[in-house]
N, C-alpha and C. Protein backbone atom coordinates (compact mmCIF):
# COMPACT_ATOMS: atom_id res chain seq x y z
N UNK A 1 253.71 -125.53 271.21
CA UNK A 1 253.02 -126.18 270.13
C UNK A 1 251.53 -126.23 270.45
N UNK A 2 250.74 -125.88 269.35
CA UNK A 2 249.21 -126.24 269.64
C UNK A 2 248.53 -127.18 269.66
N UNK A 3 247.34 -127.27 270.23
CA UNK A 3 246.71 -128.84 270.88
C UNK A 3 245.96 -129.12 269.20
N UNK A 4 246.34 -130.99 269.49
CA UNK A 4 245.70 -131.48 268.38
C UNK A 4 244.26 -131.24 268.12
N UNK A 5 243.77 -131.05 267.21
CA UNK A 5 242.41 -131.32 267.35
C UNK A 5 242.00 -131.95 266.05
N UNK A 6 242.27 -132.37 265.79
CA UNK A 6 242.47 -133.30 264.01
C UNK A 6 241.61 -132.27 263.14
N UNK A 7 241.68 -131.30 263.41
CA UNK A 7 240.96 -130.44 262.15
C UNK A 7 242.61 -129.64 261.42
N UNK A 8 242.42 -129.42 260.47
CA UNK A 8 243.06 -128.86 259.30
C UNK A 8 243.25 -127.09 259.95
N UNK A 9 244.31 -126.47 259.36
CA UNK A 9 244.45 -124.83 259.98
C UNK A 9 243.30 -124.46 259.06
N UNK A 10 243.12 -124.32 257.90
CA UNK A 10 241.94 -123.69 256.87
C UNK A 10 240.48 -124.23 258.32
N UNK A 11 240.37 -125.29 258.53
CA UNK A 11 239.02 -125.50 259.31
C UNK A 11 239.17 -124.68 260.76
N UNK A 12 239.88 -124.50 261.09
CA UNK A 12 240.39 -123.95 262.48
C UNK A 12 239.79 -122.57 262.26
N UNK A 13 240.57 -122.26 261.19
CA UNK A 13 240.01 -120.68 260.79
C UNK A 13 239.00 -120.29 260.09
N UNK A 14 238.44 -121.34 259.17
CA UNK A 14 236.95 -120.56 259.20
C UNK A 14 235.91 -121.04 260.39
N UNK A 15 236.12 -121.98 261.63
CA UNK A 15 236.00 -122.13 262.45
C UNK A 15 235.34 -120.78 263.16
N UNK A 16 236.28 -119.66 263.71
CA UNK A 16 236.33 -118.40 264.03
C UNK A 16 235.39 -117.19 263.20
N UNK A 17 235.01 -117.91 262.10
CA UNK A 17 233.64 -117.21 261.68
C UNK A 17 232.52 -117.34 262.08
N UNK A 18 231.94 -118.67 262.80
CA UNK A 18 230.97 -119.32 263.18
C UNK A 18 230.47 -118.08 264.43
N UNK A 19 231.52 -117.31 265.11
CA UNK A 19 231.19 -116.52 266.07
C UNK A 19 230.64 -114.94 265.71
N UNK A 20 230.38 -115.14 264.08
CA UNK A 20 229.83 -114.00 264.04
C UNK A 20 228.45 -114.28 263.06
N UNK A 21 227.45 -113.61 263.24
CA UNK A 21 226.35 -114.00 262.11
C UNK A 21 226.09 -113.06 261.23
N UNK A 22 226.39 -114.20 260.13
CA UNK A 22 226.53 -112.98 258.66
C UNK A 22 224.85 -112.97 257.81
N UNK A 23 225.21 -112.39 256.83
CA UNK A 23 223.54 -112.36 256.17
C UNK A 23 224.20 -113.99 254.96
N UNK A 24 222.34 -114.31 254.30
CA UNK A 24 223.13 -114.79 253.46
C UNK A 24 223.88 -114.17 252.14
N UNK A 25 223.55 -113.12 251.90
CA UNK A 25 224.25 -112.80 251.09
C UNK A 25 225.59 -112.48 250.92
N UNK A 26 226.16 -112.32 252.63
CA UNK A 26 227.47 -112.90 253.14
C UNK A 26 228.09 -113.95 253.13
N UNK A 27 227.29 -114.98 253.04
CA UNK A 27 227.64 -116.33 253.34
C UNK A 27 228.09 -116.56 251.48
N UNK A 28 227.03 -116.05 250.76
CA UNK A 28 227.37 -116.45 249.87
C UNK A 28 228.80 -116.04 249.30
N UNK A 29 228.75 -114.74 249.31
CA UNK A 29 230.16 -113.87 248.42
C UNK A 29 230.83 -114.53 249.38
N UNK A 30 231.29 -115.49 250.86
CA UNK A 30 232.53 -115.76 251.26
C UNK A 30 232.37 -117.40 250.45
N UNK A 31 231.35 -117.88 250.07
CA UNK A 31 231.92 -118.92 249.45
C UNK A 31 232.60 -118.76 247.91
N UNK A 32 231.47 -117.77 247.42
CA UNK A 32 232.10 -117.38 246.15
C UNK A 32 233.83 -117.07 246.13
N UNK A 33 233.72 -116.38 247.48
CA UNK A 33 235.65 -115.92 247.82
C UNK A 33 236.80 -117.30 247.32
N UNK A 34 236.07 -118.01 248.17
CA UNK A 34 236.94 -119.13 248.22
C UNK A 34 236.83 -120.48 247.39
N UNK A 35 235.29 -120.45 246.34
CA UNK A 35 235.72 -121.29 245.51
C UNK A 35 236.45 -120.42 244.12
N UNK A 36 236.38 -119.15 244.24
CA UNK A 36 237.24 -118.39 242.75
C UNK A 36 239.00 -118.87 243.82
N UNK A 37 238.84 -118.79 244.89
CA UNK A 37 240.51 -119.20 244.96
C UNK A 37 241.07 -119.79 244.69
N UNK A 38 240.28 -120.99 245.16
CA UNK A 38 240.32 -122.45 244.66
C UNK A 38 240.47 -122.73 243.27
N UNK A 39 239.42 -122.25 242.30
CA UNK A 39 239.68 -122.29 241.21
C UNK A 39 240.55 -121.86 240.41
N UNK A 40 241.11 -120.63 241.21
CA UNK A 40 242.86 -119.77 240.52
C UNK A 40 243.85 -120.74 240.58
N UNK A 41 244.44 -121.54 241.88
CA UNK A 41 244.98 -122.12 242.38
C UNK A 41 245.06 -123.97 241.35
N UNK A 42 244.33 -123.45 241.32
CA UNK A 42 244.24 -124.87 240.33
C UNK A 42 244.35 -124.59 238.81
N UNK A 43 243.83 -123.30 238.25
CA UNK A 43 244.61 -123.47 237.44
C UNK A 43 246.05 -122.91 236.85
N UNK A 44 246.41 -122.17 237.75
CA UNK A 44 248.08 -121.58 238.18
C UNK A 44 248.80 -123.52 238.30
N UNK A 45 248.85 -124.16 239.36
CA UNK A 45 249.13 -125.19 238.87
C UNK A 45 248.84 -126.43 237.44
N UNK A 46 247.91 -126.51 236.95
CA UNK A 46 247.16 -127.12 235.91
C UNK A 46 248.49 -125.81 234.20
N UNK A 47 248.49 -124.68 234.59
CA UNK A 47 249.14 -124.13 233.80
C UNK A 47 250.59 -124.48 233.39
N UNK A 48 250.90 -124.20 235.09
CA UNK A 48 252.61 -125.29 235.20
C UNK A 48 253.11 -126.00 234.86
N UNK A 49 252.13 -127.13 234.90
CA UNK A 49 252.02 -128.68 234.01
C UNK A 49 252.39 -128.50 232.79
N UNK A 50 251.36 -127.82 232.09
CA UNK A 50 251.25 -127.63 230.58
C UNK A 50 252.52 -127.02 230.27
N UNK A 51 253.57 -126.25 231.14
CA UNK A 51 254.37 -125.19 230.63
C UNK A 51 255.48 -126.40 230.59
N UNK A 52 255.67 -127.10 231.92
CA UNK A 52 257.09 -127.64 232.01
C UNK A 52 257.07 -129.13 231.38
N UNK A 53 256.16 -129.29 230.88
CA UNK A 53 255.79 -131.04 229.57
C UNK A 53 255.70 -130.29 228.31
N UNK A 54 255.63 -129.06 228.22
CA UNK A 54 255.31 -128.17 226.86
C UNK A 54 254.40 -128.98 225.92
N UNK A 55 252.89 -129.13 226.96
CA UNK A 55 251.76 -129.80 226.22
C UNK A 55 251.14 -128.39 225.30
N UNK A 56 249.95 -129.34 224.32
CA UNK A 56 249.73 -128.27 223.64
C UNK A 56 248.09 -128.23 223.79
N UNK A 57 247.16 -127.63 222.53
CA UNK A 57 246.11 -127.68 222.29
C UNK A 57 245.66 -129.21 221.84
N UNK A 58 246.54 -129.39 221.02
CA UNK A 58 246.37 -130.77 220.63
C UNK A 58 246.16 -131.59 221.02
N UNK A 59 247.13 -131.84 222.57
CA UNK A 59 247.63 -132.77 223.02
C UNK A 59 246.09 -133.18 223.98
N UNK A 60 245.26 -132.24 224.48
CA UNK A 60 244.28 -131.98 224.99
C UNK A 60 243.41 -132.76 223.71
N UNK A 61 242.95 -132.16 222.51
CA UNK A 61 242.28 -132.87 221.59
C UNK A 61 242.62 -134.83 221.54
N UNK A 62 243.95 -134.98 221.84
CA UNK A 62 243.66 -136.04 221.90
C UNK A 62 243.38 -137.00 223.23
N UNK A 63 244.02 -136.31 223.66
CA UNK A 63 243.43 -136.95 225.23
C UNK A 63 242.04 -137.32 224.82
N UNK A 64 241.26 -136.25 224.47
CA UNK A 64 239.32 -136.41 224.73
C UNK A 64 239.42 -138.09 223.99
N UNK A 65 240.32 -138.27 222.72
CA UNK A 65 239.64 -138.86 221.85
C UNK A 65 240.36 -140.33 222.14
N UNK A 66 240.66 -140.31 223.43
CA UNK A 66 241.73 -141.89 223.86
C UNK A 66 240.48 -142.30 224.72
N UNK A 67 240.46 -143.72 224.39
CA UNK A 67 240.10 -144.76 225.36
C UNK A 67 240.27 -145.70 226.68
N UNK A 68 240.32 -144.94 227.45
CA UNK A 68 241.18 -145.96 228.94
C UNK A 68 240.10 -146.18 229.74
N UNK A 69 238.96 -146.99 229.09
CA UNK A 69 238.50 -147.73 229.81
C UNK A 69 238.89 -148.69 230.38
N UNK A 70 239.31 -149.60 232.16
CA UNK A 70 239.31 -150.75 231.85
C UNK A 70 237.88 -151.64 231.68
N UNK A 71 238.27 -152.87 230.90
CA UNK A 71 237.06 -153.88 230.21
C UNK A 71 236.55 -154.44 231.99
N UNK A 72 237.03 -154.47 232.77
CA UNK A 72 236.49 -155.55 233.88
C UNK A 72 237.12 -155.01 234.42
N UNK A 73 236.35 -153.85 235.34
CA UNK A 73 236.48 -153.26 236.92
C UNK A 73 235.82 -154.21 238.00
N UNK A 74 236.52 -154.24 239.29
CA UNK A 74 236.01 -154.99 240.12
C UNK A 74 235.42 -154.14 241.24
């Protein structure tokens, strides 16, 4: 088993990039990499939702138009 180190496997491994020096225009396209993943990933799940509640367009229209404020946050 491997030693704790309270970091996450995703931090571990981009960890192992730190040992090489990229340009920025490297730096950038690997963030771009990984926030379009991120963003797939979310909405592949966010899609799921919608499929297995069989929400609609609508259901979205009304959401916007509901009020859940509470009156007295503490």
């Amino acid at each position: 088993m491997g030693q704790q180190s309270g970091l996450s496997n995703i931090q571990l491994e981009l960890l192992k990039l730190y040992g090489n020096n990229v340009s920025e225009q490297q730096l950038f396209d690997i963030r771009m990499l990984l926030a379009k993943y991120f963003a797939e990933q979310a909405t592949t799940a966010m899609e799921k939702i919608w499929k297995d509640k069989n929400l609609t367009e609508q259901d979205m229209i009304n959401w916007t138009n509901e009020h859940n404020r509470l009156k007295n946050r503490p």
